[in-house]
Protein backbone atom coordinates (compact mmCIF):
# COMPACT_ATOMS: atom_id res chain seq x y z
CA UNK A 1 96.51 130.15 120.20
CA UNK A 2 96.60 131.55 116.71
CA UNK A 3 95.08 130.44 113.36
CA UNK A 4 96.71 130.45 110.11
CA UNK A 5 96.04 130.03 106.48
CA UNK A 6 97.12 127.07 104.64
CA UNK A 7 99.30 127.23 101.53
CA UNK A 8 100.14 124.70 98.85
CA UNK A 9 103.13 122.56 100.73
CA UNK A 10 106.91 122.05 98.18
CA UNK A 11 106.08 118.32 99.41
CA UNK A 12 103.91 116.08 101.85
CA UNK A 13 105.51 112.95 103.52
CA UNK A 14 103.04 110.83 105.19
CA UNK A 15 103.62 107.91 108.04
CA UNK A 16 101.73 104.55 107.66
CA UNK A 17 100.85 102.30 110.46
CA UNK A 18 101.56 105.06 113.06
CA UNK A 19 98.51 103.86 115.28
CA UNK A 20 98.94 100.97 117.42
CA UNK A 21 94.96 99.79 117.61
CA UNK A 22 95.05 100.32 113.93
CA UNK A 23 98.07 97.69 113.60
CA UNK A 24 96.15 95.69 116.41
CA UNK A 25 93.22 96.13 113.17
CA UNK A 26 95.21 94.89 111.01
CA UNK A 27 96.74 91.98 112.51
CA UNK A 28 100.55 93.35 111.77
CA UNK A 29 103.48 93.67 114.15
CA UNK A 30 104.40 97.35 115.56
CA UNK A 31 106.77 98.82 113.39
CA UNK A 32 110.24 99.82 114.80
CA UNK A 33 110.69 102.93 112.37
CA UNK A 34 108.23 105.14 111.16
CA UNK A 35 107.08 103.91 107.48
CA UNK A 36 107.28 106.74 105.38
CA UNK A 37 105.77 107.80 101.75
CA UNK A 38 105.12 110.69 99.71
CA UNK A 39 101.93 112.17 98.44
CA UNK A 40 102.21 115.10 95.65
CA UNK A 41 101.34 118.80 96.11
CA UNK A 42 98.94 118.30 93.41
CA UNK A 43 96.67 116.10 95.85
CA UNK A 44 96.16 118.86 98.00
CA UNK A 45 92.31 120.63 98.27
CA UNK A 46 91.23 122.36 100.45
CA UNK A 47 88.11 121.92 102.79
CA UNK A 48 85.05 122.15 101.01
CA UNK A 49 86.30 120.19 97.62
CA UNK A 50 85.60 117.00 96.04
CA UNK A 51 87.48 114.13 96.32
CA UNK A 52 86.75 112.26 92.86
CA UNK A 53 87.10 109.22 92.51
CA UNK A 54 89.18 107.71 89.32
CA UNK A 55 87.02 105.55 87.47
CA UNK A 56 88.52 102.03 87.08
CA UNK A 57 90.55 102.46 90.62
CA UNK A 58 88.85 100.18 92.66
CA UNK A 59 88.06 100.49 96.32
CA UNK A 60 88.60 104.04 97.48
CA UNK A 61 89.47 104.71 100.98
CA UNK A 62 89.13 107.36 103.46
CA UNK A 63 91.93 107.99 106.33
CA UNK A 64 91.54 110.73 109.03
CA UNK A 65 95.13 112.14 109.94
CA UNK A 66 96.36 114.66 112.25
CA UNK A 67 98.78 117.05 109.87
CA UNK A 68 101.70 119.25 110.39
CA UNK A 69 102.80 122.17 108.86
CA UNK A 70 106.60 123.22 108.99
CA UNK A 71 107.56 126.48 109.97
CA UNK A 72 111.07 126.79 109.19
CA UNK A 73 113.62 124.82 106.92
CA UNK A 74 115.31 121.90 109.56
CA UNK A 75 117.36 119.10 108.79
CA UNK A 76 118.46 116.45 111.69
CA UNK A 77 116.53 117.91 114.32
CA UNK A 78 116.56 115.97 117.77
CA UNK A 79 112.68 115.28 118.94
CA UNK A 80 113.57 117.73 122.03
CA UNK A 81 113.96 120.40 119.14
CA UNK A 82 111.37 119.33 116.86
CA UNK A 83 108.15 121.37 118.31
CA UNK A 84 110.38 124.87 117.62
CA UNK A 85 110.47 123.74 113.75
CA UNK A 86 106.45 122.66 113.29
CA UNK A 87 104.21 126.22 112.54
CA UNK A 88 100.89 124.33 113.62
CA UNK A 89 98.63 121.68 112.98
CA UNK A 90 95.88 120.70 110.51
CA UNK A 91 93.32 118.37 109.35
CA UNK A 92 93.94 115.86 106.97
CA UNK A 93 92.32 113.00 104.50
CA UNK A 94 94.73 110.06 103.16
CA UNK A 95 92.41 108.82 100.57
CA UNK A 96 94.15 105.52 99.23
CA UNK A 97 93.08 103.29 95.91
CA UNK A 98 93.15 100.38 98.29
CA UNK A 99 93.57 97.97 95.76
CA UNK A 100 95.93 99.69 93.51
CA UNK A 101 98.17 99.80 96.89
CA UNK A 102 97.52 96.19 97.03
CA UNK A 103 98.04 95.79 93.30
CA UNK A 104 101.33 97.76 92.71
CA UNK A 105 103.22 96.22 96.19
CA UNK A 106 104.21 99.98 96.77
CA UNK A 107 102.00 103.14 97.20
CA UNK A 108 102.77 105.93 94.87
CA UNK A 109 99.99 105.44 92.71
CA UNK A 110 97.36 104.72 95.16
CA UNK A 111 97.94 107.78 97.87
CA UNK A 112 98.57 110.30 94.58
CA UNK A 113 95.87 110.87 92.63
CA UNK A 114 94.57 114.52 92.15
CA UNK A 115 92.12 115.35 94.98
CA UNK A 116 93.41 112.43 97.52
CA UNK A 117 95.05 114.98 100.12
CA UNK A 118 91.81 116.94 101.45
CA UNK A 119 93.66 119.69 103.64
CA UNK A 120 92.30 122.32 106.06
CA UNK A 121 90.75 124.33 107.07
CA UNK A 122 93.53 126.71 109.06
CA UNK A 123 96.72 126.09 111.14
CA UNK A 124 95.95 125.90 114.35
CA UNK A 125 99.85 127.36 115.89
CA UNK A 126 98.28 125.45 119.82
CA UNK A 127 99.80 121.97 119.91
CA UNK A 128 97.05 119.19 121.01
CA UNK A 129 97.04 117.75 124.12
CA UNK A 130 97.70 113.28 123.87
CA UNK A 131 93.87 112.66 124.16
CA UNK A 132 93.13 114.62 121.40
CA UNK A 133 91.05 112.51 119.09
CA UNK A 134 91.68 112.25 115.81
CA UNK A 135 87.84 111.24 114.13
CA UNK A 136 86.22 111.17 110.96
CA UNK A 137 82.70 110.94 110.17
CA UNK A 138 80.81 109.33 107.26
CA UNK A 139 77.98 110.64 106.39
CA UNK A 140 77.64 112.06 110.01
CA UNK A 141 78.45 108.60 111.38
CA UNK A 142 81.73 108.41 113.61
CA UNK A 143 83.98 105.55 111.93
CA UNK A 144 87.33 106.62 113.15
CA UNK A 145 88.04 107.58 116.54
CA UNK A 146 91.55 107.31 118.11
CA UNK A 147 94.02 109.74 120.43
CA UNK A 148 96.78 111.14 119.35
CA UNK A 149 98.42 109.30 122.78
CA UNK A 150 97.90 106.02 120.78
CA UNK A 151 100.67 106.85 117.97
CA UNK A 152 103.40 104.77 117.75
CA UNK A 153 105.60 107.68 117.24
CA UNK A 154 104.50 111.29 118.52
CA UNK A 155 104.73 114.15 116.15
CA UNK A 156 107.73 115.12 117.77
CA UNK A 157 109.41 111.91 116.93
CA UNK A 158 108.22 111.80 113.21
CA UNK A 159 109.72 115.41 112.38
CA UNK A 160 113.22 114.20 114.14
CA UNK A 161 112.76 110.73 111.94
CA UNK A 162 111.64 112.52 108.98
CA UNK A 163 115.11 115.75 108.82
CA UNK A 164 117.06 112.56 109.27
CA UNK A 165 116.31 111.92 106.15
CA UNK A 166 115.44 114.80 103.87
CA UNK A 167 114.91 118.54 104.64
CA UNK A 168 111.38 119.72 105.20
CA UNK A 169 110.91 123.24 103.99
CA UNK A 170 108.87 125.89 105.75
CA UNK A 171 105.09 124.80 104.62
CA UNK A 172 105.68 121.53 104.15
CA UNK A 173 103.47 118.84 105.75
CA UNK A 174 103.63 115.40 107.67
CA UNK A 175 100.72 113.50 107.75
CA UNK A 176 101.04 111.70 110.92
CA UNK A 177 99.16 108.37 110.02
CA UNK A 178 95.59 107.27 110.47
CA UNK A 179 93.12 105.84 113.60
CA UNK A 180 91.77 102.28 112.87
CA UNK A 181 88.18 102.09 111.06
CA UNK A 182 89.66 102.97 107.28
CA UNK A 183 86.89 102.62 105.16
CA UNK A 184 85.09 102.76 102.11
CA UNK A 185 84.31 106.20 100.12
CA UNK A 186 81.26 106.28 97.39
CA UNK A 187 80.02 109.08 95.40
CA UNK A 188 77.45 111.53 97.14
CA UNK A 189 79.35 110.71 100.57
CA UNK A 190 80.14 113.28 102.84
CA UNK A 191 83.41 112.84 104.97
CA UNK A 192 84.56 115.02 107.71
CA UNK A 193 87.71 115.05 109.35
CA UNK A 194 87.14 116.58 113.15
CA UNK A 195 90.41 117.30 115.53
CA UNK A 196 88.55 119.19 118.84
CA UNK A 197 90.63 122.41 119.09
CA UNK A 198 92.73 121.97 115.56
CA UNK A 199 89.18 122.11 113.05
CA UNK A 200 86.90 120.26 110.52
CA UNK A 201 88.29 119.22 107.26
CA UNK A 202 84.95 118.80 105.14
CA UNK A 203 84.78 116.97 101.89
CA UNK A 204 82.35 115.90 99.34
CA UNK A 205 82.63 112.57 97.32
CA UNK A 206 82.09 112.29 93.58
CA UNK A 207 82.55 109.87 90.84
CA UNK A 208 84.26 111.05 87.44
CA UNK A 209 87.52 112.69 86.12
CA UNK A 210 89.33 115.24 87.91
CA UNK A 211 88.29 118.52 86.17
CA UNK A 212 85.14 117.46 84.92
């Protein structure tokens, strides 16, 4: 068991509906392939930062994920291959405009706005066991709570889905989707990401412009 800093990824795909008590949530069918999306590098802070939110966006959401960093470049790797391809794993924050996503009918401009990809803190190079939760806290209260055995498809599945469709590049990142209990973010909130054994992805919540 090793830890490792974490660099800026070339690109971050992320999996929606990858939980099935959150589809259960949600009152929609199991999906039969993984749904994927993109969310830019420039989302990306690290632990510690501020996720602000836009003024005029709406609803903003938090969603606790279980991330993972790429080690080496693979394209069409079978699932049985996949773990020799991921460098470790991380904690991550999905923060979605929930009613731009709603809005637009697609979900670029909700999961990509600067600051909506907390990352961190480390790599941790030990895979997690299945019963690994994946939690967040609000606040200090738990509102997601979920193990990683309750993914519709395992991490190994997602990077064998994922290189049969594009190359991932050593540092890239999957988020592997998020735990039911998605909820609301407002400014002076305090949202933690905690994966026992992988880390704590701390964040701060602000109102305002990026940069301000």
């Amino acid at each position: 068991m090793s830890r490792l800093s974490l660099a800026k990824p070339g690109k971050i795909v992320a999996v929606g509906l990858n939980y099935r008590s959150h589809a259960d949530e949600l009152g929609m069918p199991v999906p039969e392939e993984p749904i994927l999306f993109l969310k830019p590098p420039s989302a990306m802070i690290g632990t510690g930062g501020a996720i602000i939110l836009p003024p005029g966006a709406g609803r903003i959401d938090y969603e606790a994920e279980l991330a993972l960093v790429i080690g080496k470049q693979a394209r069409l790797v079978p699932s049985g291959a996949a773990q020799d391809f991921i460098l470790g794993y991380t904690c991550a924050n999905d923060v979605t405009a929930r009613e731009l996503q709603q809005r637009d009918g697609q979900w670029t401009r909700a999961k990509s706005f600067d600051t909506f990809c907390p990352l961190g803190s480390w790599v941790e190079t030990e895979p997690p066991s299945p019963d690994t939760r994946v939690e967040l806290l609000l606040n200090g209260e738990v509102r997601q709570s979920a193990p990683i055995a309750d993914m519709i498809f395992s991490p190994l599945e997602l990077v064998a889905f994922i290189t049969s469709v594009m190359t991932l590049e050593p540092g890239d990142v999957i988020l592997t989707g998020t735990p039911p209990g998605i909820g609301e973010l407002a400014p002076g909130d305090e949202a933690v990401v905690k994966i026992a054994g992988i880390g704590e992805l701390v964040s701060k919540v602000r109102g305002g412009e990026f940069g301000e």
